[in-house]
PDB file of N, CA and C in Angstrom:
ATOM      1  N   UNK A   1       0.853  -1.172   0.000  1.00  0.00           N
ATOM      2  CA  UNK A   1       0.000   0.000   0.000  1.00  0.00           C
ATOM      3  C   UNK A   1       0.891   1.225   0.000  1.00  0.00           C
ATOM      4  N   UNK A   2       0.100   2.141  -0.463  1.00  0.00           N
ATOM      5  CA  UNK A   2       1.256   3.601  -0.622  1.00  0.00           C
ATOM      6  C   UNK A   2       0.986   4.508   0.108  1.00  0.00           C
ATOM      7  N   UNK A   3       0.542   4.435   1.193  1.00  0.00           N
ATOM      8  CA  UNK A   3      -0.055   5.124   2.154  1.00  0.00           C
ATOM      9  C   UNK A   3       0.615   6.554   2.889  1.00  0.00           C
ATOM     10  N   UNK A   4       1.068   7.137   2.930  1.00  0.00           N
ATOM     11  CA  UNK A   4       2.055   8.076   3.893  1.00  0.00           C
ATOM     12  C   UNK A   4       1.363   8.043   5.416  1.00  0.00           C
ATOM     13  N   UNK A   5       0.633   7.913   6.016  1.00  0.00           N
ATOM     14  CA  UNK A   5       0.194   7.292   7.259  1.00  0.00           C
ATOM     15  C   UNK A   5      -1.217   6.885   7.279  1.00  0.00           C
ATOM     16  N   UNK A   6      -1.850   6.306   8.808  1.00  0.00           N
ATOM     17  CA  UNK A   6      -3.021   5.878   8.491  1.00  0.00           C
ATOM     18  C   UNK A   6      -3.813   6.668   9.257  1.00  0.00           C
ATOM     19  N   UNK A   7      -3.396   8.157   9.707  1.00  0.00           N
ATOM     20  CA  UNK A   7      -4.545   8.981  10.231  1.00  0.00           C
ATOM     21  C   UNK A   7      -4.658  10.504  10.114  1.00  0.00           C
ATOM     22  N   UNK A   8      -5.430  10.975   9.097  1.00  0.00           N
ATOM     23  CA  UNK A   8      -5.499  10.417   7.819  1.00  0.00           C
ATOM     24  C   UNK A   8      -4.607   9.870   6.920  1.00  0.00           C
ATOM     25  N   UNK A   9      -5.351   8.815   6.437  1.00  0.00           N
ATOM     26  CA  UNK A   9      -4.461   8.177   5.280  1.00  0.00           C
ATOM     27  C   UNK A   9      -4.175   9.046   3.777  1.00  0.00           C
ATOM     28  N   UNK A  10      -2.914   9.447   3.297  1.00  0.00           N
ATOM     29  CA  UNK A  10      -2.749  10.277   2.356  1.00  0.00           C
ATOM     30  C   UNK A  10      -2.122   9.165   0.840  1.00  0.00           C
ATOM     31  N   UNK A  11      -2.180   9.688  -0.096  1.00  0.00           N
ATOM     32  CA  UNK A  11      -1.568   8.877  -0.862  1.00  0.00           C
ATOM     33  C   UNK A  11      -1.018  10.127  -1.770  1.00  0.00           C
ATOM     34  N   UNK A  12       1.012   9.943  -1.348  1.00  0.00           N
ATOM     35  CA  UNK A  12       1.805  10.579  -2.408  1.00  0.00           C
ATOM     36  C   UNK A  12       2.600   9.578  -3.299  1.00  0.00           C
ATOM     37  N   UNK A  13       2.367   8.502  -3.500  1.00  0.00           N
ATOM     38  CA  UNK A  13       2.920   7.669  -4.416  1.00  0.00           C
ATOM     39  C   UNK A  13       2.528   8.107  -5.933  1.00  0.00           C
ATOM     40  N   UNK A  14       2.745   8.172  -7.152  1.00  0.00           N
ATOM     41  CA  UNK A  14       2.011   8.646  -8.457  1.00  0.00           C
ATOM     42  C   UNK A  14       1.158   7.229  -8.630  1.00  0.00           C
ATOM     43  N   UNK A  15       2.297   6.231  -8.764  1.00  0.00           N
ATOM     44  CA  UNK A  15       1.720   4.481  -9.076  1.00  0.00           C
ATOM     45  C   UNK A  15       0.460   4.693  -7.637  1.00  0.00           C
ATOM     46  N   UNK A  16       0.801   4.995  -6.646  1.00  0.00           N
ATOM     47  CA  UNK A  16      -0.458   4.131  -6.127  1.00  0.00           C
ATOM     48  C   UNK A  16      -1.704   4.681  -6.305  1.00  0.00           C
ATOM     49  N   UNK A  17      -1.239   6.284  -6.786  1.00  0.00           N
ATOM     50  CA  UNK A  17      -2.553   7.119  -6.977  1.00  0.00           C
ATOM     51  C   UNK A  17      -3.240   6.407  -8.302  1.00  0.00           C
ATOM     52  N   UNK A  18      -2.642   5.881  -9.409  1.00  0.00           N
ATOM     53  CA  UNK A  18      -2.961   5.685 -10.560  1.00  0.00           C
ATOM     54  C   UNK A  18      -3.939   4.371 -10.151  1.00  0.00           C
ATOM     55  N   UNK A  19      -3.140   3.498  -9.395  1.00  0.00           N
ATOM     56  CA  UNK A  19      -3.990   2.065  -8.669  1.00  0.00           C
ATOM     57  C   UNK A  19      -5.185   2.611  -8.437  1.00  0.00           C
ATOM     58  N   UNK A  20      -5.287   3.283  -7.467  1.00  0.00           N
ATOM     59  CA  UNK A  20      -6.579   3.407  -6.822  1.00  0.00           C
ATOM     60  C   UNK A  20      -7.772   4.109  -7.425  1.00  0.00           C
ATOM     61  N   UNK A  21      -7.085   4.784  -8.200  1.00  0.00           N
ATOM     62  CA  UNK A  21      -7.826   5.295  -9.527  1.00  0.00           C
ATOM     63  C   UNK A  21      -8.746   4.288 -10.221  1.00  0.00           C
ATOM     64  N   UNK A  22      -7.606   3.625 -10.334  1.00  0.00           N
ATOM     65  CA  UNK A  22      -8.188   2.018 -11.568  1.00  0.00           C
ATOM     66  C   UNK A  22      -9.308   1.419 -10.782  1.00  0.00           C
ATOM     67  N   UNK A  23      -8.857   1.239  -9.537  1.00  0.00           N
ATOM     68  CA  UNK A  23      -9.809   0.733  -8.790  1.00  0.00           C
ATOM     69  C   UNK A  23     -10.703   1.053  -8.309  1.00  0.00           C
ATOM     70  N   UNK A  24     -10.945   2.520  -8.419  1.00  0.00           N
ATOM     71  CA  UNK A  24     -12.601   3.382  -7.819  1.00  0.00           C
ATOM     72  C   UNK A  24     -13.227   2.988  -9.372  1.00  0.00           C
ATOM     73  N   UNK A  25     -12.682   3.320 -10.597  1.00  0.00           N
ATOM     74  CA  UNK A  25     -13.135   3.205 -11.357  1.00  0.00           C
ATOM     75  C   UNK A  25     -13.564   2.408 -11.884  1.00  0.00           C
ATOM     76  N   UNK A  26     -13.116   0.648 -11.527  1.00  0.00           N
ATOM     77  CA  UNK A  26     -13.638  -0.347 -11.501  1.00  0.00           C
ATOM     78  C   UNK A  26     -14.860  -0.725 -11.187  1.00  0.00           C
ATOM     79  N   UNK A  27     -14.677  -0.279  -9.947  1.00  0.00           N
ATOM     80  CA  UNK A  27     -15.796  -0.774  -8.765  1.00  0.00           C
ATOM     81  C   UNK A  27     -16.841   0.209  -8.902  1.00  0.00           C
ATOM     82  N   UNK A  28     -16.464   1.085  -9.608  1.00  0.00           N
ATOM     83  CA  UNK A  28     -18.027   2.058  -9.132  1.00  0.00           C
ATOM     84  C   UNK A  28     -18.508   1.550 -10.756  1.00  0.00           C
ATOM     85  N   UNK A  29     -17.677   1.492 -11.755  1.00  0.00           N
ATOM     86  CA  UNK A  29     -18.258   1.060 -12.861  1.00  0.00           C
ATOM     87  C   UNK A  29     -18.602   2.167 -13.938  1.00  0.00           C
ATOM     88  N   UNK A  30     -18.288   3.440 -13.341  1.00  0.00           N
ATOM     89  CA  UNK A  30     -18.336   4.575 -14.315  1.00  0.00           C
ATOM     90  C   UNK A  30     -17.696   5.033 -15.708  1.00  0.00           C
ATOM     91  N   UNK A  31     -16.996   3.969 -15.806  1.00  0.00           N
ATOM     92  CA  UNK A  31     -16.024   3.293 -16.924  1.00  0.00           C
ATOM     93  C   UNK A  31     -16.578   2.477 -17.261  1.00  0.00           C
ATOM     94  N   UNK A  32     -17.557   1.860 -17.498  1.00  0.00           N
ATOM     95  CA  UNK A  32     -18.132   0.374 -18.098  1.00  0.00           C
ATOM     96  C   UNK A  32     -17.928   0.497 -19.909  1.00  0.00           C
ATOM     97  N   UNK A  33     -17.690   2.512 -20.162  1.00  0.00           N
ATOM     98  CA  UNK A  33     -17.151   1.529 -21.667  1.00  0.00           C
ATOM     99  C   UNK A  33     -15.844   1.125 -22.022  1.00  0.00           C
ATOM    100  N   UNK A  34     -15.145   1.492 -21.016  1.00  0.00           N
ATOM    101  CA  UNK A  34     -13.475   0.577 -20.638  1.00  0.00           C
ATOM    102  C   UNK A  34     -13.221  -0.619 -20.698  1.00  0.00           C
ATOM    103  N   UNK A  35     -12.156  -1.593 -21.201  1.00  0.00           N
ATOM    104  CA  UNK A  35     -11.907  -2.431 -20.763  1.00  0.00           C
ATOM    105  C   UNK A  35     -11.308  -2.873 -19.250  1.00  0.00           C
ATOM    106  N   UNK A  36     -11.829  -2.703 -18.298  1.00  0.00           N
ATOM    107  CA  UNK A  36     -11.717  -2.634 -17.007  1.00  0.00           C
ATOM    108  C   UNK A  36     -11.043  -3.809 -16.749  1.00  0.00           C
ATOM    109  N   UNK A  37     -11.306  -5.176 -16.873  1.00  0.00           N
ATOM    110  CA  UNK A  37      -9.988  -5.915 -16.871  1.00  0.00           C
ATOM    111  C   UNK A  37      -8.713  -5.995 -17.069  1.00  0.00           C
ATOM    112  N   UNK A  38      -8.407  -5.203 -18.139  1.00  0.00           N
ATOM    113  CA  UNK A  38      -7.392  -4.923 -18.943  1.00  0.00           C
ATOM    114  C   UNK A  38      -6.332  -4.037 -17.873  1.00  0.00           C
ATOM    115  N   UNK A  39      -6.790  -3.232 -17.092  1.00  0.00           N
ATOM    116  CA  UNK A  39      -6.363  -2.638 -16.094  1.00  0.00           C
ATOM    117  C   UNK A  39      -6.524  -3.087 -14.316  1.00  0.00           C
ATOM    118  N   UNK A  40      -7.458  -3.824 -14.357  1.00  0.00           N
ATOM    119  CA  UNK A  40      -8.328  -4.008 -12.669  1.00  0.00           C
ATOM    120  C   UNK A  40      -8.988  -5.392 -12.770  1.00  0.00           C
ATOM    121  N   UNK A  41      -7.654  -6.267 -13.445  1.00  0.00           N
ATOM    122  CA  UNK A  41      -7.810  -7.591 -13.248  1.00  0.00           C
ATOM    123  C   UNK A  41      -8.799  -8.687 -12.120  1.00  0.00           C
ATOM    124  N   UNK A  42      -7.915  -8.231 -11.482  1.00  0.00           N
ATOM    125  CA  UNK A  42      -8.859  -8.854  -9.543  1.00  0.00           C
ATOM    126  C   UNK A  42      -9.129  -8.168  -8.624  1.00  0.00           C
ATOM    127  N   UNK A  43      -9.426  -8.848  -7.315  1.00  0.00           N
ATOM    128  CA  UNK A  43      -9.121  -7.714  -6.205  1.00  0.00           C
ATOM    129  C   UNK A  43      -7.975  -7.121  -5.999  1.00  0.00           C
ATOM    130  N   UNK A  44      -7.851  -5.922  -5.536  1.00  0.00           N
ATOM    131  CA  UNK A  44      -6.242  -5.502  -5.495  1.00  0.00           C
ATOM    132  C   UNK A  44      -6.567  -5.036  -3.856  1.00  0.00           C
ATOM    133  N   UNK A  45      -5.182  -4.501  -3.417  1.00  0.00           N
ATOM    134  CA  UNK A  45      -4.867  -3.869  -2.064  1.00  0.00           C
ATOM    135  C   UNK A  45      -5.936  -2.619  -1.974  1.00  0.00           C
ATOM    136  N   UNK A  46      -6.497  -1.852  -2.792  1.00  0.00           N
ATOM    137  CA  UNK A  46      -7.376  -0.833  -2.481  1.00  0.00           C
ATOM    138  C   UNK A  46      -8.645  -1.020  -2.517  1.00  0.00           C
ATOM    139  N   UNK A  47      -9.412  -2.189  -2.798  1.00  0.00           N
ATOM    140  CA  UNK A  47     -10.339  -3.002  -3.205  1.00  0.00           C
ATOM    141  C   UNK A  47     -11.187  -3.029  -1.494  1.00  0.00           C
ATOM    142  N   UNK A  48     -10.190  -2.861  -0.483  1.00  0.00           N
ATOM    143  CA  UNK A  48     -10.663  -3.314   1.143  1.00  0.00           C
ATOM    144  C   UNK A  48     -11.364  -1.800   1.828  1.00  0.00           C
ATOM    145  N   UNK A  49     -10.946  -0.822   0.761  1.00  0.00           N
ATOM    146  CA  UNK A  49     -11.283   0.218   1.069  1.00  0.00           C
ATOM    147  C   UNK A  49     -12.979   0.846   0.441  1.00  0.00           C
ATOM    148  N   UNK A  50     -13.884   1.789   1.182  1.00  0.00           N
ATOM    149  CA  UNK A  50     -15.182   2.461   0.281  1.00  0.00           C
ATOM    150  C   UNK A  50     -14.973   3.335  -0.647  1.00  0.00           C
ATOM    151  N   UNK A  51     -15.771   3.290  -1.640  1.00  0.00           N
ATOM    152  CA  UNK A  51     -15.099   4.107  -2.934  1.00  0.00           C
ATOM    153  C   UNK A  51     -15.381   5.344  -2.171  1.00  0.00           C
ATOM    154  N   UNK A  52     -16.215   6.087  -1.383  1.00  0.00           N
ATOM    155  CA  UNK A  52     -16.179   7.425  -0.587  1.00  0.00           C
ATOM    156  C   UNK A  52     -15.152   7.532  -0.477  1.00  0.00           C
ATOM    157  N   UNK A  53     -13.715   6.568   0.504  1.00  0.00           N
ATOM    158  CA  UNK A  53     -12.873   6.844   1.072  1.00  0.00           C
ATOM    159  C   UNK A  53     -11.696   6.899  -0.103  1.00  0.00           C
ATOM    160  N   UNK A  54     -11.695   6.062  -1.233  1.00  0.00           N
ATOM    161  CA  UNK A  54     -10.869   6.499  -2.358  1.00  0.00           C
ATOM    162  C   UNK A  54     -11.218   7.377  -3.140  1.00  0.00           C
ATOM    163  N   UNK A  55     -12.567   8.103  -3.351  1.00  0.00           N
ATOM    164  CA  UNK A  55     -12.529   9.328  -3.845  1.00  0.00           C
ATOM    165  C   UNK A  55     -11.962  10.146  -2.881  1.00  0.00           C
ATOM    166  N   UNK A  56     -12.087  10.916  -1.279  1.00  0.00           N
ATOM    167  CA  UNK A  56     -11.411  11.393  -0.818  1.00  0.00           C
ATOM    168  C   UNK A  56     -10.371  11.314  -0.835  1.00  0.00           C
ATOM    169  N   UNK A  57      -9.569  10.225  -1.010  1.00  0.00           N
ATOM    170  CA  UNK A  57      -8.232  10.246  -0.587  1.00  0.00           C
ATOM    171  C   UNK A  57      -7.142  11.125  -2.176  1.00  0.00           C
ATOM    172  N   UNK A  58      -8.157  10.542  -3.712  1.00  0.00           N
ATOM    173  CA  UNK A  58      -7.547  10.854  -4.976  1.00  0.00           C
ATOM    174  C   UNK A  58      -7.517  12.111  -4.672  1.00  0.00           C
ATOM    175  N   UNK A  59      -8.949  13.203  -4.400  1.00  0.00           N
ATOM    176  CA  UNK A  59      -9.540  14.251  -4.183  1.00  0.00           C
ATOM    177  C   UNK A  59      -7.946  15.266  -3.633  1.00  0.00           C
ATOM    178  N   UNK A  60      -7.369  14.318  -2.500  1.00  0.00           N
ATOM    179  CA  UNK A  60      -6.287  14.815  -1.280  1.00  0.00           C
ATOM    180  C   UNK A  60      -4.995  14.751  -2.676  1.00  0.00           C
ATOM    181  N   UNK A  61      -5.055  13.611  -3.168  1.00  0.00           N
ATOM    182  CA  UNK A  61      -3.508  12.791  -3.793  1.00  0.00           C
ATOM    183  C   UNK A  61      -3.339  14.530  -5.181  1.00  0.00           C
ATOM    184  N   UNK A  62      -4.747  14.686  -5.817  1.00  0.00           N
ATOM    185  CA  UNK A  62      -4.613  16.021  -6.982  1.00  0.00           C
ATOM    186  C   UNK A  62      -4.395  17.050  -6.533  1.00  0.00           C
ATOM    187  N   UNK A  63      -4.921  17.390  -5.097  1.00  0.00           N
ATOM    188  CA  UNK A  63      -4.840  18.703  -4.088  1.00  0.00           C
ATOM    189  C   UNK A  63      -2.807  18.970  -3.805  1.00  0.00           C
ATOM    190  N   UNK A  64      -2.228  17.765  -3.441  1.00  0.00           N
ATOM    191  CA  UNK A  64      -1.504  17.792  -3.253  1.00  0.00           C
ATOM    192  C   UNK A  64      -0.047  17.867  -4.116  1.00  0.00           C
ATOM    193  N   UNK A  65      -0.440  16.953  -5.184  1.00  0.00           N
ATOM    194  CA  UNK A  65       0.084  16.698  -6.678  1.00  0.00           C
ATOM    195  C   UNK A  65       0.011  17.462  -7.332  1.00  0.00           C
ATOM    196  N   UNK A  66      -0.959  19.042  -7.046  1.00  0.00           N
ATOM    197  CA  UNK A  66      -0.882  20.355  -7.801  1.00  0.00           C
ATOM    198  C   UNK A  66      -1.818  20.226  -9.233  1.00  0.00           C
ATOM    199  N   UNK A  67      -2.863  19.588  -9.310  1.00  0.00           N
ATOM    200  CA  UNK A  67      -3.410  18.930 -10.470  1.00  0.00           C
ATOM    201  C   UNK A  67      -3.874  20.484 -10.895  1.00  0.00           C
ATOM    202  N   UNK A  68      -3.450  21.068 -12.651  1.00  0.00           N
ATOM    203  CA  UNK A  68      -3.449  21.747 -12.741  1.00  0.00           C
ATOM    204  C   UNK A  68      -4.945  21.206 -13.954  1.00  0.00           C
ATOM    205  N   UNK A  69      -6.057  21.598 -13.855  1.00  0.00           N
ATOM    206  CA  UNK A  69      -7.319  20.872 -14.636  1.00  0.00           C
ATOM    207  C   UNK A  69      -6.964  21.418 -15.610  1.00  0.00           C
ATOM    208  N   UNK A  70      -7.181  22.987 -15.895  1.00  0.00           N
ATOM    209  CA  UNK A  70      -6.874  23.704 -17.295  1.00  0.00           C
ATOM    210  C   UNK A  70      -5.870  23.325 -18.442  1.00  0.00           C
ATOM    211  N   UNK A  71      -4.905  22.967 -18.184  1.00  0.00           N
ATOM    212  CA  UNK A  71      -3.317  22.489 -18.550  1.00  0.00           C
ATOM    213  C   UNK A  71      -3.392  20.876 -18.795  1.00  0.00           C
ATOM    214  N   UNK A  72      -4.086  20.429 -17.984  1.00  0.00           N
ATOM    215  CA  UNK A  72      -4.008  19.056 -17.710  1.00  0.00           C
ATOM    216  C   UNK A  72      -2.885  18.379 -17.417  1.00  0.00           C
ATOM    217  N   UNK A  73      -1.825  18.838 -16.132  1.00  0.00           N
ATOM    218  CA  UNK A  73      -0.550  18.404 -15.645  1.00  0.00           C
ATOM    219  C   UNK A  73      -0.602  18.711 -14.305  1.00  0.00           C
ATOM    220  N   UNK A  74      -0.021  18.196 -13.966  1.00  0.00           N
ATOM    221  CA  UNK A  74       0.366  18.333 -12.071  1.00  0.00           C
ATOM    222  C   UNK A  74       1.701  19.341 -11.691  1.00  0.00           C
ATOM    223  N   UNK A  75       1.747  19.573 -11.131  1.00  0.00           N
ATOM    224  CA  UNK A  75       3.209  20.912 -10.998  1.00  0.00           C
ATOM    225  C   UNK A  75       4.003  20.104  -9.706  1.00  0.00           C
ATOM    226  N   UNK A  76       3.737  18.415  -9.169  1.00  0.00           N
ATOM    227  CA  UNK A  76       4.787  18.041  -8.102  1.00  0.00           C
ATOM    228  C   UNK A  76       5.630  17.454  -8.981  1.00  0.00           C
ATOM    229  N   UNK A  77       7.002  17.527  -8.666  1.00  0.00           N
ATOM    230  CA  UNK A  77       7.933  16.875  -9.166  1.00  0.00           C
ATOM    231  C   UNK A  77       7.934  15.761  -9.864  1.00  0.00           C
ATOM    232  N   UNK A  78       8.171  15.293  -8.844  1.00  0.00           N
ATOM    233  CA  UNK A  78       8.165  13.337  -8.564  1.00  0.00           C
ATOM    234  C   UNK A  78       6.428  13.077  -9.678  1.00  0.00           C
ATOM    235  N   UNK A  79       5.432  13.326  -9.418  1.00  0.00           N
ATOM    236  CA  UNK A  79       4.379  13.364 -10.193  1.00  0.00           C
ATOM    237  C   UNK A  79       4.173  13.237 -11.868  1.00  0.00           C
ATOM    238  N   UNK A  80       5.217  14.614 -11.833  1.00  0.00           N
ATOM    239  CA  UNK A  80       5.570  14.508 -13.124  1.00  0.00           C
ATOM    240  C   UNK A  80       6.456  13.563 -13.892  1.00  0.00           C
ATOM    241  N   UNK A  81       7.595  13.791 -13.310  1.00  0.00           N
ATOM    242  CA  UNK A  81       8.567  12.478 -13.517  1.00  0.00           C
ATOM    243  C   UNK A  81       7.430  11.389 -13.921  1.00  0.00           C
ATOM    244  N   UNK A  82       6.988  10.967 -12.977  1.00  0.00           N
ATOM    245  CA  UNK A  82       5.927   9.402 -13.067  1.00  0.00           C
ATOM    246  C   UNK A  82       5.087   9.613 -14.168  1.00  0.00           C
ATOM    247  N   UNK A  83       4.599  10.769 -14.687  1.00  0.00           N
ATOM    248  CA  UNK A  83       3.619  11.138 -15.779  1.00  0.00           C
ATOM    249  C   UNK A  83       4.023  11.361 -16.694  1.00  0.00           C
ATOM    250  N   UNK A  84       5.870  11.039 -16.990  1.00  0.00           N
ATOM    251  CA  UNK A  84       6.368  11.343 -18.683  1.00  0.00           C
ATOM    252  C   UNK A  84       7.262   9.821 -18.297  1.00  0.00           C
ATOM    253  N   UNK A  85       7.289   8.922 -17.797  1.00  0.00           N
ATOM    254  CA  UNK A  85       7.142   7.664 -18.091  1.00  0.00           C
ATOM    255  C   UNK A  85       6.635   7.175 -19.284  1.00  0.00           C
ATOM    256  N   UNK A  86       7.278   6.298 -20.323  1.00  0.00           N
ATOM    257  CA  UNK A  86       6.822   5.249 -21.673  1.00  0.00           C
ATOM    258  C   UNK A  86       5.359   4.588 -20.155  1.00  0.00           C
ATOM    259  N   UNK A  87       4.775   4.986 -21.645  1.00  0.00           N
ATOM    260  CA  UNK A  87       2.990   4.212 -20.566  1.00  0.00           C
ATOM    261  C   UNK A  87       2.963   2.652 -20.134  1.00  0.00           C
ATOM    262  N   UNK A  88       4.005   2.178 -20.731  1.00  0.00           N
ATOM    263  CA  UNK A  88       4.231   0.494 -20.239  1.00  0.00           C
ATOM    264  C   UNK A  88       4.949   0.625 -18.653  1.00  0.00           C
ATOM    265  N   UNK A  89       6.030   1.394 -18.662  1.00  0.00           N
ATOM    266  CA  UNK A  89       6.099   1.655 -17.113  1.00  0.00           C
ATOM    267  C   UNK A  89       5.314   1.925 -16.117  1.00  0.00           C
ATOM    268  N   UNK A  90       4.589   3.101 -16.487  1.00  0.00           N
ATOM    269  CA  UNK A  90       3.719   3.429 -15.479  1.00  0.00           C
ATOM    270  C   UNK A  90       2.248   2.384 -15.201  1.00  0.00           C
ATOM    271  N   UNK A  91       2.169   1.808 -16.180  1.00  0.00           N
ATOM    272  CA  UNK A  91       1.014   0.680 -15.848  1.00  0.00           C
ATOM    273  C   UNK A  91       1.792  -0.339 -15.376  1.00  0.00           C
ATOM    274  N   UNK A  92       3.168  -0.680 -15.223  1.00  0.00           N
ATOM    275  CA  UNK A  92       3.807  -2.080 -14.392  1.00  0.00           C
ATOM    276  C   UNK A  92       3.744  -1.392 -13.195  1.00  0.00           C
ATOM    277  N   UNK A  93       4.375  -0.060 -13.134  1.00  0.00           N
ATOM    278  CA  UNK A  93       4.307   0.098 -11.765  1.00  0.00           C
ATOM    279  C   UNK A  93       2.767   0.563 -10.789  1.00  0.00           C
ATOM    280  N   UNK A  94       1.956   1.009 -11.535  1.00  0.00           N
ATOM    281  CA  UNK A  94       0.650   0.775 -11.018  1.00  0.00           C
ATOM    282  C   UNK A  94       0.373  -0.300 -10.616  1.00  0.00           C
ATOM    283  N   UNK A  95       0.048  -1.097 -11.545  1.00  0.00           N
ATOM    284  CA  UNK A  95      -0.179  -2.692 -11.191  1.00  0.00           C
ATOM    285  C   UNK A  95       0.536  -3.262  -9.950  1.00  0.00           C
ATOM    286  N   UNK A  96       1.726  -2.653  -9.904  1.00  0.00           N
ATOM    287  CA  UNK A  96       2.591  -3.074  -8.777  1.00  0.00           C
ATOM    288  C   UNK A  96       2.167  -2.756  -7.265  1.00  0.00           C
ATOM    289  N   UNK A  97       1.825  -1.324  -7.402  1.00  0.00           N
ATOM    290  CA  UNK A  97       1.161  -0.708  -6.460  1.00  0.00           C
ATOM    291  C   UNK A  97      -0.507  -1.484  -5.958  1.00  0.00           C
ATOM    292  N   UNK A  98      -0.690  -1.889  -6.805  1.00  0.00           N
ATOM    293  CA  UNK A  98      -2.147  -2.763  -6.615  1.00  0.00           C
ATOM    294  C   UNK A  98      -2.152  -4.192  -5.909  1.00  0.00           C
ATOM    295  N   UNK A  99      -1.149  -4.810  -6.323  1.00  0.00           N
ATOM    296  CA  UNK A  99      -1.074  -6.131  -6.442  1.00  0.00           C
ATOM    297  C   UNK A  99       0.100  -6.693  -5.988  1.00  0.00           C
ATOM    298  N   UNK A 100       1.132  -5.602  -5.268  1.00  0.00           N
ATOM    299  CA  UNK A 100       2.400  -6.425  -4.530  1.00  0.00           C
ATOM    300  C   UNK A 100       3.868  -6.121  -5.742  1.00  0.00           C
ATOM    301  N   UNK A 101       4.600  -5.769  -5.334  1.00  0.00           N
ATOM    302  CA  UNK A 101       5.759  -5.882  -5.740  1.00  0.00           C
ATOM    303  C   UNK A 101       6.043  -7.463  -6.668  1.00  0.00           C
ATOM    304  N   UNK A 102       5.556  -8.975  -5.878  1.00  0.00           N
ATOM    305  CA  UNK A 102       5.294  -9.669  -6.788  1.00  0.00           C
ATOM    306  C   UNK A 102       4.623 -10.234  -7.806  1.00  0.00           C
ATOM    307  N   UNK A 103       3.494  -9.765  -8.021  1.00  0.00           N
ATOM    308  CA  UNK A 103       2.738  -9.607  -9.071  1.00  0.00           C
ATOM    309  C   UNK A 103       3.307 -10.026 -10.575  1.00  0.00           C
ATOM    310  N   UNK A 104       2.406 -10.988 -10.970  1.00  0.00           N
ATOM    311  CA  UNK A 104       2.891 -11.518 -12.313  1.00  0.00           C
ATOM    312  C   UNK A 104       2.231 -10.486 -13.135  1.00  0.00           C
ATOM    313  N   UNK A 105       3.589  -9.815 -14.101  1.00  0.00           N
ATOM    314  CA  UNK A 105       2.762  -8.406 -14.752  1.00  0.00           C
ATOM    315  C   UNK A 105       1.963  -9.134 -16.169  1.00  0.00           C
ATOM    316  N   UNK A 106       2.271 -10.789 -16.545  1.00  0.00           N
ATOM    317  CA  UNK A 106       1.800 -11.210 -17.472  1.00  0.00           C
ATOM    318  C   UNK A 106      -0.188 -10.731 -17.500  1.00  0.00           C
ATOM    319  N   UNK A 107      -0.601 -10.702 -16.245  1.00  0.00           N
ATOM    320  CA  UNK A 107      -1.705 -10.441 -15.828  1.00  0.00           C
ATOM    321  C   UNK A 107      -2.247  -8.565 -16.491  1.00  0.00           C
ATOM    322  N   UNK A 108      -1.551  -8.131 -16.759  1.00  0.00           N
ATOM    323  CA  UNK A 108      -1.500  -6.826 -17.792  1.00  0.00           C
ATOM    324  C   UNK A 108      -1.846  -7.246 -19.257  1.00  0.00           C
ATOM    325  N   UNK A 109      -2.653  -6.313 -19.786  1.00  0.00           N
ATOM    326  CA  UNK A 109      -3.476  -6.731 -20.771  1.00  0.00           C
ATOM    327  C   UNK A 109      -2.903  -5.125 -21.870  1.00  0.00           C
ATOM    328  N   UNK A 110      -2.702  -5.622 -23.350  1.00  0.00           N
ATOM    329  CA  UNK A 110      -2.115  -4.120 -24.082  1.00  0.00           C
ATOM    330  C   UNK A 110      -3.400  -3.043 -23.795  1.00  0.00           C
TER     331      UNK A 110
END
């Protein structure tokens, strides 16, 4: 989990923000014309959580990450870095963030 503590729980990881993303978006289904497997295979580590509490927490992760809507970029460092990543990285390391450091990434779909 990418947690920076558990009271409140914050999330500054980019990968875990992207996870939990995948995974509100899964579960609430607001994406149904997505291939949602393709990204949100099984249960993952954020899956134990209410989508209330992962919309708050993304809500905290863009507040913090400087999410600039107009521009469509974030102004944190590290954020960015993670957001000019080849997109095959940043979906291993999402996935990673979801599903454990060991995670068979064969389970990633193009």
């Amino acid at each position: 989990m990418t947690l920076e503590s558990s009271t409140p729980p914050m999330i500054t990881d980019p990968a875990g923000a992207a996870a939990a993303g995948k995974c509100y978006l899964a579960r609430n289904r607001a994406a149904d014309r997505l291939a949602l497997d393709a990204f949100h295979p099984r249960e993952c580590a954020w899956c134990d959580y209410p989508l209330e509490q992962l919309a708050t927490w993304l809500a905290e992760f863009n507040r913090w990450a400087g999410w600039v809507r107009d521009e469509g970029r974030y102004t944190e460092p590290e954020v960015r870095r993670f957001t000019h990543l080849p997109r095959p990285e940043q979906r291993l390391r999402s996935f990673r963030a979801a599903y454990g450091p060991e995670a068979d990434p064969a389970e990633l779909r193009p």
